[in-house]
N, C-alpha and C. Protein backbone atom coordinates (compact mmCIF):
# COMPACT_ATOMS: atom_id res chain seq x y z
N UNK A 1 0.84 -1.22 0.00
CA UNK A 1 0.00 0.00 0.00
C UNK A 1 0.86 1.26 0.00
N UNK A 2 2.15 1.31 0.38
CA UNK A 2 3.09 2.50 0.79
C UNK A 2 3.22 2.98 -1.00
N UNK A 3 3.60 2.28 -1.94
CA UNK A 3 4.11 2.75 -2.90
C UNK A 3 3.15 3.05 -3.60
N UNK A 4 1.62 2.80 -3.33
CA UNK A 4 0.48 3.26 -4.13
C UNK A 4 0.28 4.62 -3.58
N UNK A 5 0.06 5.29 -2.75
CA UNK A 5 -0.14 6.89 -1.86
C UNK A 5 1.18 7.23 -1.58
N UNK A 6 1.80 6.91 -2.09
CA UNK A 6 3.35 7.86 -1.70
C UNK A 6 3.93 8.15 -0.25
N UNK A 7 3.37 7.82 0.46
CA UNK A 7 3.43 7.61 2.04
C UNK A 7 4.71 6.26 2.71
N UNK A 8 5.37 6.81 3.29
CA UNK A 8 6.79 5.85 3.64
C UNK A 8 6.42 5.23 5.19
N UNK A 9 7.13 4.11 5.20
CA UNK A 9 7.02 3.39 6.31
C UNK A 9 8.08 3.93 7.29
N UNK A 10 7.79 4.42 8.51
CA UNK A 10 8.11 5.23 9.68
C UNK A 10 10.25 4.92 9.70
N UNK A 11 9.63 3.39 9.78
CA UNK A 11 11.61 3.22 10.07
C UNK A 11 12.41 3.43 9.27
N UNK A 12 11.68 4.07 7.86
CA UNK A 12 12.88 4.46 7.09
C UNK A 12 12.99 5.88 6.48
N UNK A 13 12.06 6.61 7.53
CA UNK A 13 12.44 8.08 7.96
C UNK A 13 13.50 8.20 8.42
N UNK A 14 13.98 9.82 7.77
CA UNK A 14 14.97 10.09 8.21
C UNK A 14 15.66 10.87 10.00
N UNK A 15 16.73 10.34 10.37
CA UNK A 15 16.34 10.69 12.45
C UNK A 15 17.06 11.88 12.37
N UNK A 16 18.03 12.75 11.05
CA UNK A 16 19.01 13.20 11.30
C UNK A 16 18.52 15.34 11.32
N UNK A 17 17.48 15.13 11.36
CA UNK A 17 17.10 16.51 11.97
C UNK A 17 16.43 16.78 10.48
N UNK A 18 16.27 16.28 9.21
CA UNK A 18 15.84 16.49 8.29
C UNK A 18 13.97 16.60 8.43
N UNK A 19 13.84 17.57 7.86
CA UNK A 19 12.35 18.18 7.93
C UNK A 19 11.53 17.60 6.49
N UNK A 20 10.35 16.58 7.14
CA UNK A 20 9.80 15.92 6.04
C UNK A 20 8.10 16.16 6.41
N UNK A 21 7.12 15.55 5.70
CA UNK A 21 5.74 15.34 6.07
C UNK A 21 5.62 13.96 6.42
N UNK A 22 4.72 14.44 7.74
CA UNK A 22 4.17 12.99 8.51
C UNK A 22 2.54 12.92 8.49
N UNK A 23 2.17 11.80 8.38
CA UNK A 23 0.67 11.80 8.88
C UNK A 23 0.53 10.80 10.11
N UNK A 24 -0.65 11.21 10.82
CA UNK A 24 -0.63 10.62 12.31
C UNK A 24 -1.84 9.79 11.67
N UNK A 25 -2.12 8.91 13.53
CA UNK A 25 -2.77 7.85 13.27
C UNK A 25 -4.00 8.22 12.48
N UNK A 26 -4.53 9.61 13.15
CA UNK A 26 -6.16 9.98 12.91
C UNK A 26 -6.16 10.58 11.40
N UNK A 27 -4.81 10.81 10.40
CA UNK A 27 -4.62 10.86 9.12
C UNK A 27 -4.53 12.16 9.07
N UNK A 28 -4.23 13.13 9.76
CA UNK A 28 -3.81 14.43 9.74
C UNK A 28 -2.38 14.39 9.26
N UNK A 29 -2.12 15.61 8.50
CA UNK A 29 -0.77 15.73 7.57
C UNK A 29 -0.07 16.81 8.43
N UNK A 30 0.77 16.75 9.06
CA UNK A 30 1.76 17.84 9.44
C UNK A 30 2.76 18.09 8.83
N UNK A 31 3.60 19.36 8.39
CA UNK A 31 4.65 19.94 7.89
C UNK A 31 5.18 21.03 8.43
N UNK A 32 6.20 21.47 8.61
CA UNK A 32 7.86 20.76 8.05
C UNK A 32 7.83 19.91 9.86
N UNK A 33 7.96 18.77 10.00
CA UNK A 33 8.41 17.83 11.05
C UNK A 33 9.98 17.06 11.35
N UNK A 34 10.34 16.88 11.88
CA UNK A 34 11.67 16.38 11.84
C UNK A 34 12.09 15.31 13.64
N UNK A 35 12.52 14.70 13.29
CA UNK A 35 12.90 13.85 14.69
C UNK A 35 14.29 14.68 15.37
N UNK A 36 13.81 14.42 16.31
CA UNK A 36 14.57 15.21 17.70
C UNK A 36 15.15 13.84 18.52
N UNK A 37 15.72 14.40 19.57
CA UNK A 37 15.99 13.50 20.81
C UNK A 37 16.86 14.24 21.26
N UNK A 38 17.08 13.45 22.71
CA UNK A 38 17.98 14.23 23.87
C UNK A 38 17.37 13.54 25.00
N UNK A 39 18.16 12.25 25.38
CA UNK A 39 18.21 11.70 26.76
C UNK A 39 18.52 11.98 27.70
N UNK A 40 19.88 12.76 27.93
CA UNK A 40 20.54 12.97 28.93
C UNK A 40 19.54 14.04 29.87
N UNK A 41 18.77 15.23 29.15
CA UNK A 41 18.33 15.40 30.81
C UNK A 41 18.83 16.61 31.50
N UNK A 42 19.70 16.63 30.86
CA UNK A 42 20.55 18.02 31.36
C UNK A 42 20.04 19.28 31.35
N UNK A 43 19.44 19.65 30.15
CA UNK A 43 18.98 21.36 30.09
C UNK A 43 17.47 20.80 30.00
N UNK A 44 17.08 19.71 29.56
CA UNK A 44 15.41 19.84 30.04
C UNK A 44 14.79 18.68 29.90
N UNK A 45 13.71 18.40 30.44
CA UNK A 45 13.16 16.67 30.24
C UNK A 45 13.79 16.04 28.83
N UNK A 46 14.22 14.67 29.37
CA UNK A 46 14.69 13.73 28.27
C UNK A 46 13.48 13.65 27.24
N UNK A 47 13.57 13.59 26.07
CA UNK A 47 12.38 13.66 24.57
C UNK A 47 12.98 12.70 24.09
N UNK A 48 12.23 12.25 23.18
CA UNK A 48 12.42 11.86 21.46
C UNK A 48 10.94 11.72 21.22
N UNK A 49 11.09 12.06 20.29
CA UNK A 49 10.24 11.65 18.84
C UNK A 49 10.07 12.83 17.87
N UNK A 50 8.84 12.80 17.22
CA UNK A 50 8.56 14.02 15.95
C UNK A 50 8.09 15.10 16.32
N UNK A 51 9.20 16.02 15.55
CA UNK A 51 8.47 17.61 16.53
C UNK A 51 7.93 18.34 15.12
N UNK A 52 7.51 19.57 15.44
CA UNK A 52 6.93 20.35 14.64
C UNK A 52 6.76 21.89 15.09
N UNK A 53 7.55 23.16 14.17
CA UNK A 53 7.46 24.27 14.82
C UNK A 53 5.93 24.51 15.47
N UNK A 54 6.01 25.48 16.88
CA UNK A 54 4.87 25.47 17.37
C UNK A 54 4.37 27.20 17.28
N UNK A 55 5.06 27.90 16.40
CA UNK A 55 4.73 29.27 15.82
C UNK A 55 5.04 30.04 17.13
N UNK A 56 5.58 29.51 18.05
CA UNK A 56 6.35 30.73 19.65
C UNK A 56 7.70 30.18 19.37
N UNK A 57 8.08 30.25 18.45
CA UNK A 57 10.02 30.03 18.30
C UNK A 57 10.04 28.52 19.54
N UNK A 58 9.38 27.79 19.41
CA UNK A 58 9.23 26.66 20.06
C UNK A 58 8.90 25.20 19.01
N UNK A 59 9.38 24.28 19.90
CA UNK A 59 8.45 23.04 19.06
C UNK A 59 7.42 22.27 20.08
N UNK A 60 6.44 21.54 19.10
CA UNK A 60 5.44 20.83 19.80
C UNK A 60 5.62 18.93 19.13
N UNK A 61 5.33 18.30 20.32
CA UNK A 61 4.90 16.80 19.50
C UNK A 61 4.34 16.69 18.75
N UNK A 62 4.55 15.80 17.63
CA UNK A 62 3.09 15.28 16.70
C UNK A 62 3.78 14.00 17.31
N UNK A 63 2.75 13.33 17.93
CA UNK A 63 2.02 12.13 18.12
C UNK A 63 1.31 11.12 17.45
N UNK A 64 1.98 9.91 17.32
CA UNK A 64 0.99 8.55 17.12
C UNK A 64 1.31 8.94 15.53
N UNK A 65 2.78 9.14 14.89
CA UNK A 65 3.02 8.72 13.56
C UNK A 65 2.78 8.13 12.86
N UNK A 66 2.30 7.73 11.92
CA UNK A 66 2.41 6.39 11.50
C UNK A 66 3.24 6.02 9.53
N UNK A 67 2.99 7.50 9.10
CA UNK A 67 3.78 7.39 7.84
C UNK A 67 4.53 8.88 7.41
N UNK A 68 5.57 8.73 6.50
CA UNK A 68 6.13 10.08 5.84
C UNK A 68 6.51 10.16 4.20
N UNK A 69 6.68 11.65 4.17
CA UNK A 69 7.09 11.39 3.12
C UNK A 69 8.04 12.75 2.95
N UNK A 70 8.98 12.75 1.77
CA UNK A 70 10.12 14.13 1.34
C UNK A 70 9.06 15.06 1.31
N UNK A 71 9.11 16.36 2.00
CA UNK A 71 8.80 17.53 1.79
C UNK A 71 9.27 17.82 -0.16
């Protein structure tokens, strides 16, 4: 089904800060998204996953991924 809708299977998104389109479970399209992380803890709660500018010079989660594709 991935290569019929142009939509990529999650694990072979890219983790390296590259900004792509995701759609979540409920089929909402978010853009420009990109994977984050930071375990250690140090300057602020440990994260990972897909963020998305949150329009306050901030980012927000998108949640419950499930496909992407190249911007």
């Amino acid at each position: 089904a991935w290569a019929n809708d142009g939509w990529l299977p999650m694990w072979a998104a890219p983790k390296n800060a590259t900004n792509v389109r995701v759609r979540n479970s409920s089929g909402d399209i978010h853009e420009p998204v990109h994977f984050a992380q930071d375990l250690s803890g140090e300057e602020q709660p440990a994260f990972s996953g897909w963020f998305k500018p949150d329009g306050h010079k901030g980012y927000m989660e998108v949640n419950n991924v499930k496909a992407w594709m190249p911007l």
